[in-house]
Protein backbone atom coordinates (compact mmCIF):
# COMPACT_ATOMS: atom_id res chain seq x y z
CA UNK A 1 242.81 63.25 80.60
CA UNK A 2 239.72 62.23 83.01
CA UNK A 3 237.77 61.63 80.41
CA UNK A 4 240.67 59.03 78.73
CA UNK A 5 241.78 57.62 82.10
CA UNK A 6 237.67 56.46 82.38
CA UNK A 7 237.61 55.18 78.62
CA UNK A 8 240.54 53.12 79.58
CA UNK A 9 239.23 51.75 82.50
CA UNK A 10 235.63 50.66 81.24
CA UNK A 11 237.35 48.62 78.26
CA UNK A 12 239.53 47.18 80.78
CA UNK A 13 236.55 46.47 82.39
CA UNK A 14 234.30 44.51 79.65
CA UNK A 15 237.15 42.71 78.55
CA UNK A 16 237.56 41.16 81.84
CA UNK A 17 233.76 40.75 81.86
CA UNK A 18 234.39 38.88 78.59
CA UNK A 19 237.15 37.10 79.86
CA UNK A 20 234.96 35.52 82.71
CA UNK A 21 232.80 32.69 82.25
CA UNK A 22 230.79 30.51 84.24
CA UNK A 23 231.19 26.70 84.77
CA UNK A 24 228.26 24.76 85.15
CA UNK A 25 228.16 21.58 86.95
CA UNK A 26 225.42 18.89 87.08
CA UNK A 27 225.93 16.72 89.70
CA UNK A 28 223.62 13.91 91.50
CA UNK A 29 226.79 14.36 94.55
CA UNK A 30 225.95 16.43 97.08
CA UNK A 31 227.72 19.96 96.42
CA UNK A 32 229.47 20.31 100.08
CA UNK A 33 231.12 17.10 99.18
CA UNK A 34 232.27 18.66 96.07
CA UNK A 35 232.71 22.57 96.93
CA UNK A 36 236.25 21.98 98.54
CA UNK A 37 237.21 20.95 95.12
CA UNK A 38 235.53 23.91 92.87
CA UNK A 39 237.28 26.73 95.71
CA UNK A 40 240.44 25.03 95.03
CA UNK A 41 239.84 24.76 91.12
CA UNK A 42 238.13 28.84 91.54
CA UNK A 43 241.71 29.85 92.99
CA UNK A 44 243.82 28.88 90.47
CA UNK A 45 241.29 30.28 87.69
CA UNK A 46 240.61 34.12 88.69
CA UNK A 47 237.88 35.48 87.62
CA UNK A 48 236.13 32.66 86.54
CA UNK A 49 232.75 31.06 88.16
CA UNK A 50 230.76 27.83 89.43
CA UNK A 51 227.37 27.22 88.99
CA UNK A 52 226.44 23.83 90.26
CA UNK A 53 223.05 22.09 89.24
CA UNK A 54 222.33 19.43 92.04
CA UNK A 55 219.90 16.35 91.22
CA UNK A 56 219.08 12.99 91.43
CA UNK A 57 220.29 11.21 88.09
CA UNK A 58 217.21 10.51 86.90
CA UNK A 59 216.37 14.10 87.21
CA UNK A 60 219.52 15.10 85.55
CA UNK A 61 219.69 12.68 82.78
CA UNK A 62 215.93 14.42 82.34
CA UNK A 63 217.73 17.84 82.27
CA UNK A 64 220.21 16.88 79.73
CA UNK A 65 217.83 15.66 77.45
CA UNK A 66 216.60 19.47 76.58
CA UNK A 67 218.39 22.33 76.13
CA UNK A 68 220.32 23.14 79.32
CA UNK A 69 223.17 25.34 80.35
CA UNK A 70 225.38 22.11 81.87
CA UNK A 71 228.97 22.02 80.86
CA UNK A 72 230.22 19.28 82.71
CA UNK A 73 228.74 15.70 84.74
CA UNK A 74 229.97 14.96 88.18
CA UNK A 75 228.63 11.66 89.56
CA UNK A 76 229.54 8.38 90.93
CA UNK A 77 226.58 6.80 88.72
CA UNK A 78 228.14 4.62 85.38
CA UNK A 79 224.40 4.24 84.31
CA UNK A 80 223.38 7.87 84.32
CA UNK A 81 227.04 8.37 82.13
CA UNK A 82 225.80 5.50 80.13
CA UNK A 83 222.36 6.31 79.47
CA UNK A 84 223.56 9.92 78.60
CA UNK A 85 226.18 7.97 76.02
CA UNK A 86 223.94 6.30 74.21
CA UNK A 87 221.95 9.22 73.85
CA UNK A 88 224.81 11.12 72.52
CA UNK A 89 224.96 13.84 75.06
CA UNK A 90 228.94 13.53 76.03
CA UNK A 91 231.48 15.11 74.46
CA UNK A 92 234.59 12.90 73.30
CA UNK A 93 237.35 13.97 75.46
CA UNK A 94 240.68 15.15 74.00
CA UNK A 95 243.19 12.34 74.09
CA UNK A 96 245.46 14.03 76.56
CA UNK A 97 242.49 12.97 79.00
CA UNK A 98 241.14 9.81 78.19
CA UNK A 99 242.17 7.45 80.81
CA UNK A 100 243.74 4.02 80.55
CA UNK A 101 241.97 2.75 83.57
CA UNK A 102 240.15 -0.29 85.34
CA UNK A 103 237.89 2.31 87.29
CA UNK A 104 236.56 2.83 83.84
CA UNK A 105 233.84 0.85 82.39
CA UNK A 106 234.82 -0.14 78.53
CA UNK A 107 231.53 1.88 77.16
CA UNK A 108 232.79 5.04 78.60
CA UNK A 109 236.24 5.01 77.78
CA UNK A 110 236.36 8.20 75.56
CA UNK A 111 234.12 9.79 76.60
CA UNK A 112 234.49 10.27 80.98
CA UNK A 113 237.25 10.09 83.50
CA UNK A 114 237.66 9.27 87.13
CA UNK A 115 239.35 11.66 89.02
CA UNK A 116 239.15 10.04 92.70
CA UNK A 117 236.75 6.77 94.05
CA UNK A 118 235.57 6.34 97.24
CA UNK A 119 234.36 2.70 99.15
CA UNK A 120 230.64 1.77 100.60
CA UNK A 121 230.16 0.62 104.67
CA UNK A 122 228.48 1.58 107.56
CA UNK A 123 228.62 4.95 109.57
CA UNK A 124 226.96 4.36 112.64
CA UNK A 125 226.49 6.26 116.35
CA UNK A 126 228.45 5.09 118.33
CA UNK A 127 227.35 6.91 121.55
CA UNK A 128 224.01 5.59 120.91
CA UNK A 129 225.13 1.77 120.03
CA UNK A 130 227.57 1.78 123.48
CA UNK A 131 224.89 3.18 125.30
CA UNK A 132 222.47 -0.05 124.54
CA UNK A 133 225.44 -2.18 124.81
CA UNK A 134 226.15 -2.93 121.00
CA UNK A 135 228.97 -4.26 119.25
CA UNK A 136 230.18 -1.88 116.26
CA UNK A 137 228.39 -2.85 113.30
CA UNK A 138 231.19 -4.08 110.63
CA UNK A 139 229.28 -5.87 107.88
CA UNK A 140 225.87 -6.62 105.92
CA UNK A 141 225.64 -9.68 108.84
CA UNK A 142 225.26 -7.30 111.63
CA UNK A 143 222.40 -4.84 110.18
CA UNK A 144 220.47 -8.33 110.85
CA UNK A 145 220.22 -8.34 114.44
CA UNK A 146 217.27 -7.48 115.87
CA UNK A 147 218.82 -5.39 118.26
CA UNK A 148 218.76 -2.66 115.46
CA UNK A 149 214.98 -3.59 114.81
CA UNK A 150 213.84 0.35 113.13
CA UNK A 151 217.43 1.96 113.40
CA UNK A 152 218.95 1.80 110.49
CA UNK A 153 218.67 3.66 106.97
CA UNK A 154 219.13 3.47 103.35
CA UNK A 155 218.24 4.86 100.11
CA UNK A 156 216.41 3.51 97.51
CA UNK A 157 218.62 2.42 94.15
CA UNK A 158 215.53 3.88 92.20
CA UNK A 159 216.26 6.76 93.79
CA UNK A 160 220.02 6.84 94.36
CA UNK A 161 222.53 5.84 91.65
CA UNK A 162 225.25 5.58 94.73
CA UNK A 163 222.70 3.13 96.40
CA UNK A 164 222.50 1.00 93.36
CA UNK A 165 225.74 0.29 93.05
CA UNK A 166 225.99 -0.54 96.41
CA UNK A 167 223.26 -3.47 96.36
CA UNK A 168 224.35 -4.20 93.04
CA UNK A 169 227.56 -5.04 94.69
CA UNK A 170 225.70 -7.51 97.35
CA UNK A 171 224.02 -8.98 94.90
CA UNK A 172 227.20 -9.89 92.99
CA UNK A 173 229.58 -10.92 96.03
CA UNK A 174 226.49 -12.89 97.55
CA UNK A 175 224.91 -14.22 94.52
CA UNK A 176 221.31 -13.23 93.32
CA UNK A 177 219.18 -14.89 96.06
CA UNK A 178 221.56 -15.21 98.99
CA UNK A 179 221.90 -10.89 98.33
CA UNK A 180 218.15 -10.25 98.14
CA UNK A 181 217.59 -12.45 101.50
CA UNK A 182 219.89 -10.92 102.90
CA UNK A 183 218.84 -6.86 101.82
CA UNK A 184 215.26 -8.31 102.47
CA UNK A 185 216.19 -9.56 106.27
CA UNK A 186 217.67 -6.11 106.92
CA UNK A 187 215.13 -4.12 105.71
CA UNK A 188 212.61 -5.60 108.65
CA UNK A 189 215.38 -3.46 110.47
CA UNK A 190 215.03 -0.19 108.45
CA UNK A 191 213.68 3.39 110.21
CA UNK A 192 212.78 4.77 107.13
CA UNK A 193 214.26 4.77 103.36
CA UNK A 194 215.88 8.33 102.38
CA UNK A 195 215.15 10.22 99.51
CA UNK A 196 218.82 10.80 98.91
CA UNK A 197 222.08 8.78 99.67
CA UNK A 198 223.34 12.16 101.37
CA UNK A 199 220.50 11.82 103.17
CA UNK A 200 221.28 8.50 104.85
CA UNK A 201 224.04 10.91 106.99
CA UNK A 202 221.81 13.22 107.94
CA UNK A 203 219.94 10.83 109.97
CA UNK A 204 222.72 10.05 111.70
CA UNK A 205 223.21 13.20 112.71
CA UNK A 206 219.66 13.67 113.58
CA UNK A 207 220.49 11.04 116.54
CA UNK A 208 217.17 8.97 115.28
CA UNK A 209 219.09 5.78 113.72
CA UNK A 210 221.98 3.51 114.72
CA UNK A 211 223.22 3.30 111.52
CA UNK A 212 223.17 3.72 107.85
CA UNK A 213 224.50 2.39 104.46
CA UNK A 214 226.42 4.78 102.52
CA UNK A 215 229.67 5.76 100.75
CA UNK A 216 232.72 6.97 102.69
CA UNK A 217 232.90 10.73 101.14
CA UNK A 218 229.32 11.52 102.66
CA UNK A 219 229.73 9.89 105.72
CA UNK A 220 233.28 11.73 106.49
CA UNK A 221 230.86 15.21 106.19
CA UNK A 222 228.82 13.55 109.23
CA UNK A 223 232.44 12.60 111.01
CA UNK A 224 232.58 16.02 112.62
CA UNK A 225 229.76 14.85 114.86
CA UNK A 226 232.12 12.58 117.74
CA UNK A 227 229.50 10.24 117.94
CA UNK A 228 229.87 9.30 115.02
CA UNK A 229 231.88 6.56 113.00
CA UNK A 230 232.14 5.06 109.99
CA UNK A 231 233.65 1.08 108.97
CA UNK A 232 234.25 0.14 105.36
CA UNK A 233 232.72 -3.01 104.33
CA UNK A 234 235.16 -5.69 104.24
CA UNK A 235 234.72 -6.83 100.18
CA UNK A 236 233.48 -3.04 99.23
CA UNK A 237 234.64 -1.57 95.51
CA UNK A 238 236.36 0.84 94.55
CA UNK A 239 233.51 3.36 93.26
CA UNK A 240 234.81 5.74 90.83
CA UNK A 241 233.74 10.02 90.93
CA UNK A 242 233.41 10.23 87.12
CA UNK A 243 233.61 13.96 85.33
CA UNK A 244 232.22 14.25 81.62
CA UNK A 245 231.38 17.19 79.00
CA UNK A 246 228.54 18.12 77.84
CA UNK A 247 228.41 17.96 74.41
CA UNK A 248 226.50 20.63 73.60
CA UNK A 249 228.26 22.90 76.31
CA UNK A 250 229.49 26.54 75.88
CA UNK A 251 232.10 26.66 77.84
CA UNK A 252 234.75 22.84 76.46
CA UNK A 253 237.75 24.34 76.83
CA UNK A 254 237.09 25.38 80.72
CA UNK A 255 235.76 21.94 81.24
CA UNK A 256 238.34 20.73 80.29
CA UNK A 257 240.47 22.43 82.52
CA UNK A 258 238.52 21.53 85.12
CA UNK A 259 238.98 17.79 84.76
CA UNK A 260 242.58 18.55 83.55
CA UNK A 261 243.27 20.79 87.00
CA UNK A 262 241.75 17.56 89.00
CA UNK A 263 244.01 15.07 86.85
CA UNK A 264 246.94 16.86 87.67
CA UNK A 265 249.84 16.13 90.09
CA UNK A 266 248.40 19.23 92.43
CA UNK A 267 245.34 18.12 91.87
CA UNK A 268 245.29 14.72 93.27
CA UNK A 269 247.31 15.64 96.04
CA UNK A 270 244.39 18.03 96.94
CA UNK A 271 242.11 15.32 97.16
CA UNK A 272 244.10 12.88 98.71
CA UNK A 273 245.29 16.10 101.59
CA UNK A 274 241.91 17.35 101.65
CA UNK A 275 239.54 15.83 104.70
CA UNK A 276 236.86 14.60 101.99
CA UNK A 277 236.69 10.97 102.13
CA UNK A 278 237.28 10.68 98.68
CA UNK A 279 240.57 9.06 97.55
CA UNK A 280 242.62 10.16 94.24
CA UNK A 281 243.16 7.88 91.31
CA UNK A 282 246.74 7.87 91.88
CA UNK A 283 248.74 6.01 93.64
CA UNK A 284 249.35 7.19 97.08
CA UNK A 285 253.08 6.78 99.00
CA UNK A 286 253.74 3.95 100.94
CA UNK A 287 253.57 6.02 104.16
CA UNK A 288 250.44 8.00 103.39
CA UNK A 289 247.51 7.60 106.23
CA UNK A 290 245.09 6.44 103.41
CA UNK A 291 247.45 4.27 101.13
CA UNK A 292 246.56 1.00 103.20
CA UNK A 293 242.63 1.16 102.60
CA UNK A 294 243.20 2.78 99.15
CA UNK A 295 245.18 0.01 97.98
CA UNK A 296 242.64 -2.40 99.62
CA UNK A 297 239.67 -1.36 97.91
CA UNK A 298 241.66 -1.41 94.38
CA UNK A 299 242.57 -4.72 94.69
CA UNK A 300 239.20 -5.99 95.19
CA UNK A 301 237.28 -7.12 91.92
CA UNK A 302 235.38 -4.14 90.15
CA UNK A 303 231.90 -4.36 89.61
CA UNK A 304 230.70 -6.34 86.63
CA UNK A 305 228.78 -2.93 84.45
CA UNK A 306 227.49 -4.78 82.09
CA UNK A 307 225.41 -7.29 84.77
CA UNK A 308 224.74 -3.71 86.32
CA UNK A 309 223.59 -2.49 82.83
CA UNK A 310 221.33 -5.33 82.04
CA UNK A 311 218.87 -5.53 84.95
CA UNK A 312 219.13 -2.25 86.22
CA UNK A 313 215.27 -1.59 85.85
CA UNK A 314 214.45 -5.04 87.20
CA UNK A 315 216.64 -4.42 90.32
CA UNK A 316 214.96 -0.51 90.90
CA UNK A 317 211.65 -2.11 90.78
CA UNK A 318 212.21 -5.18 92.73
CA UNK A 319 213.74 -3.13 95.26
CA UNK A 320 210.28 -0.49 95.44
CA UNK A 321 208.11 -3.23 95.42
CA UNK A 322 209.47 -5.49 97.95
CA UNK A 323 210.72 -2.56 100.21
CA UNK A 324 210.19 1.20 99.69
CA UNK A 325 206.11 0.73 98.89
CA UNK A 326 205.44 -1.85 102.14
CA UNK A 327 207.79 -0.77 104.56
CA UNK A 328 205.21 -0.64 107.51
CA UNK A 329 203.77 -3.94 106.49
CA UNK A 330 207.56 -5.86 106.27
CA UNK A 331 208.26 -4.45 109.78
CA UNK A 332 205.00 -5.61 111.50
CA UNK A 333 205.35 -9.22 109.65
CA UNK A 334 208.95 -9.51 111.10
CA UNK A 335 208.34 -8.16 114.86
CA UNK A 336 205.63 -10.43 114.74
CA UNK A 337 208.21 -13.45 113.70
CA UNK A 338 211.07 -11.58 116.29
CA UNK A 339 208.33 -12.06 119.04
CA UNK A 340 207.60 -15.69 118.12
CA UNK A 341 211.29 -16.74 118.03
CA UNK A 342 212.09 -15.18 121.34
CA UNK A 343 209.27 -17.44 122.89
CA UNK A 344 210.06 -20.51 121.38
CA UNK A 345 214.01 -20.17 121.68
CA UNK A 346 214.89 -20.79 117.99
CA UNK A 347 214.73 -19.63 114.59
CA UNK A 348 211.06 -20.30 112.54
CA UNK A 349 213.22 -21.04 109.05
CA UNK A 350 210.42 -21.46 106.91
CA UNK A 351 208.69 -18.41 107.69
CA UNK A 352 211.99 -16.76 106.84
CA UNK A 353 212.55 -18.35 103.39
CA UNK A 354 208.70 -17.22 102.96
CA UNK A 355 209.55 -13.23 103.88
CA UNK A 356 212.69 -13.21 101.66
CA UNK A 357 211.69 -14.83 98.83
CA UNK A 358 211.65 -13.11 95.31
CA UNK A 359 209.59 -13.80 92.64
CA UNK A 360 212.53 -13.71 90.05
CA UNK A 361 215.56 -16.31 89.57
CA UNK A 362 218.94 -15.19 87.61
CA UNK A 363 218.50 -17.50 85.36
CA UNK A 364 214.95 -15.98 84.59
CA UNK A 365 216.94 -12.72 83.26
CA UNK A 366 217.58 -13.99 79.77
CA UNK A 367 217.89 -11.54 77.11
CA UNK A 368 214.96 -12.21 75.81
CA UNK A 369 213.73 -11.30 79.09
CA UNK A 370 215.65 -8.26 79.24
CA UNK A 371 214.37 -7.40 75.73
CA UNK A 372 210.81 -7.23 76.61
CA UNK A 373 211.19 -5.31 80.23
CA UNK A 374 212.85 -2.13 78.70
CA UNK A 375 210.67 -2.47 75.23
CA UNK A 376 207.44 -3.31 76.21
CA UNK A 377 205.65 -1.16 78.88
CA UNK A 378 202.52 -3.56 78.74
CA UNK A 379 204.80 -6.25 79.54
CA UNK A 380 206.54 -4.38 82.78
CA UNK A 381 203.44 -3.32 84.22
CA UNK A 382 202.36 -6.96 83.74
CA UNK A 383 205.30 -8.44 85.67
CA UNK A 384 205.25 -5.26 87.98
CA UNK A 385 201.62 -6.46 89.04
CA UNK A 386 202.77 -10.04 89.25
CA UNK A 387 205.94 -9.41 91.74
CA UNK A 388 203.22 -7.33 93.50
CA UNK A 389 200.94 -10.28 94.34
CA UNK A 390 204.52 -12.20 95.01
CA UNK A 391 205.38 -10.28 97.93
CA UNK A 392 202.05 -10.10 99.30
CA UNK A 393 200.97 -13.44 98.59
CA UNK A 394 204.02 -14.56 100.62
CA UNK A 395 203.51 -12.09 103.60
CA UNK A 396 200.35 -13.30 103.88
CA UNK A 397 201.57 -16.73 104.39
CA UNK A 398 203.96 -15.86 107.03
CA UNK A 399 201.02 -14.25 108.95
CA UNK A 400 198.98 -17.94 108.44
CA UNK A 401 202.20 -19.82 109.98
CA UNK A 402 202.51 -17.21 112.74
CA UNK A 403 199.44 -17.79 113.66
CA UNK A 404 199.67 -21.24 113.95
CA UNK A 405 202.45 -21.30 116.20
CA UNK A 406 201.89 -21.05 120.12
């Protein structure tokens, strides 16, 4: 009878062990913004496991190119969904899930969803910014003042597919050379540029910046700190948290309870009850705290994808080139123009328009243009080297005017 009552027990046993199976998850999101949401998902699935595979998307899309154990895509980034797209890597997605939805760019239709969206702006210390005597920052204008000369922080949108769509979206509510004066103006401001956008709160934390650009969901993880705050910007999108399959992964039918579980009645009102910053795709009461700013960042115009799409590459590089690689030598050209303006008692324009100049007009990004940048390498390195002497060329003729100003 021992000897039956164990028999019994081991097949129970292995068939649970069979039953089990493990969910991966590649995500360029930071996993404690996502792990409230896998728990939750975990507890209504016993038995069954997470594996999460955190990178940046470029480092993912990388992964997903080989063989790999990913069964599902969580990220915020439309091109890393995109790229993967057109490199046939997603699974259609059963009808019951496809999504009739303006957070939705057309080219990913069938084949990804967006189960909440969050909104880009400005989380900032306040203890530090009352104790110098500063105004909370609100907008793009205010990261401009001097006052926060090497105290703020970004990412890099080469780096950060959340951090592209966030100057993308300057760059489209200002207009192509109004929104690279102004991201060129700030960045005589910037501390340092972060590897990660998660990364942008950690500085915060740190106590070694004023403030930061980033999206709401990572900045309500810093928002246990007191000193800290956070302020939408006043025009930001809505930007969508997109889930996809794998198509070559093991495990389609859990995946697809997984974005079926987050789709779900329950589901949204887990996100939109949970303290993650994150705000659910459907429409929240009337008397909700989170209705007002939910509704507010739905009505305003979505991002144009397709602009995003085309000059992806040329905004990444124009970015590195003006900003991330000569950091040190933007700040020391600008104090030196912040100490010459506080003498004289007025602004020195034309050494301005000569530090936030770029060597590329909209107009110049023709298809034809387009064409060449992402098929020829010779002919990107060529107009890499060019926007190289650009920059410099004109930082060295701010330094002449400086100079010739008493």
């Amino acid at each position: 009878m021992r000897i039956y009552h164990f028999f019994i027990a081991l097949v129970l046993s292995l068939l649970f062990q069979v039953k089990a199976e493990t969910l991966t998850i590649g995500t360029t999101l930071s996993v404690d913004s996502l792990q409230y949401l896998i728990d939750k998902w975990q507890e209504e699935m016993d038995g069954n496991q997470v594996k999460t595979v955190n990178r940046t998307a470029m480092s993912l899309e990388r992964l997903l190119m080989q063989p790999n154990e990913v069964d599902i895509i969580f990220s915020s980034s439309p091109i890393l969904l995109y790229n993967l797209k057109e490199n046939d890597k997603l699974a259609i997605l059963p009808k019951k899930s496809q999504q009739n939805n303006k957070l939705i760019p057309e080219y990913l239709n069938q084949y990804a969803v967006a189960v909440a969206f969050s909104g880009f702006g400005i989380l900032y210390n306040e203890a530090l910014l009352k104790e110098r005597g500063m105004n909370l920052p609100t907008d793009w204008q205010d990261l401009l003042d001097i006052k926060y000369n090497g105290s703020v922080v970004m990412s890099s949108p080469s780096r950060s597919g959340t951090t592209h769509l966030l100057i993308e979206m300057l760059l489209q509510q200002q207009g192509w050379k109004s929104g690279w004066a102004t991201i060129l103006e700030m960045s005589s401001n910037l501390s340092t540029i972060s590897s990660r956008s998660f990364g942008v709160a950690e500085k915060l934390k740190s106590g070694l910046v004023y403030a930061g650009l980033t999206i709401d969901n990572y900045a309500n993880l810093a928002l246990k700190n007191k000193n800290l705050g956070f302020q939408y910007f006043p025009n930001s999108i809505a930007s969508a948290t997109f889930l996809a399959i794998n198509k070559n992964s093991q495990h389609k039918l859990l995946a697809e309870n997984f974005i079926d579980f987050l789709l779900s009645e329950d589901g949204q009102k887990f996100i939109s009850n949970s303290n993650n910053g994150k705000f659910p795709v459907n429409k929240l009461p009337e008397d909700h705290l989170l209705f007002y700013q939910q509704q507010r960042l739905l009505d305003q115009d979505q991002i144009n994808h397709k602009l995003l799409l085309e000059r992806r590459l040329i905004v990444e590089k124009l970015f590195d080139l003006a900003i991330t690689f000569r950091l040190k030598q933007l700040q020391d050209t600008w104090n030196e123009l912040y100490k010459k303006e506080e003498k004289l008692g007025y602004r020195l324009q034309k050494i301005r328009n000569l530090l936030t100049s770029i060597p590329i007009s909209e107009s110049d990004i023709n298809q034809d243009f387009l064409l060449q940048i992402k098929g020829d390498q010779n002919f990107l390195l060529k107009k890499e080297s060019e926007w190289i002497y650009f920059f410099q060329n004109k930082n060295d003729e701010a330094i002449k005017e400086l100079g010739k100003v008493n």
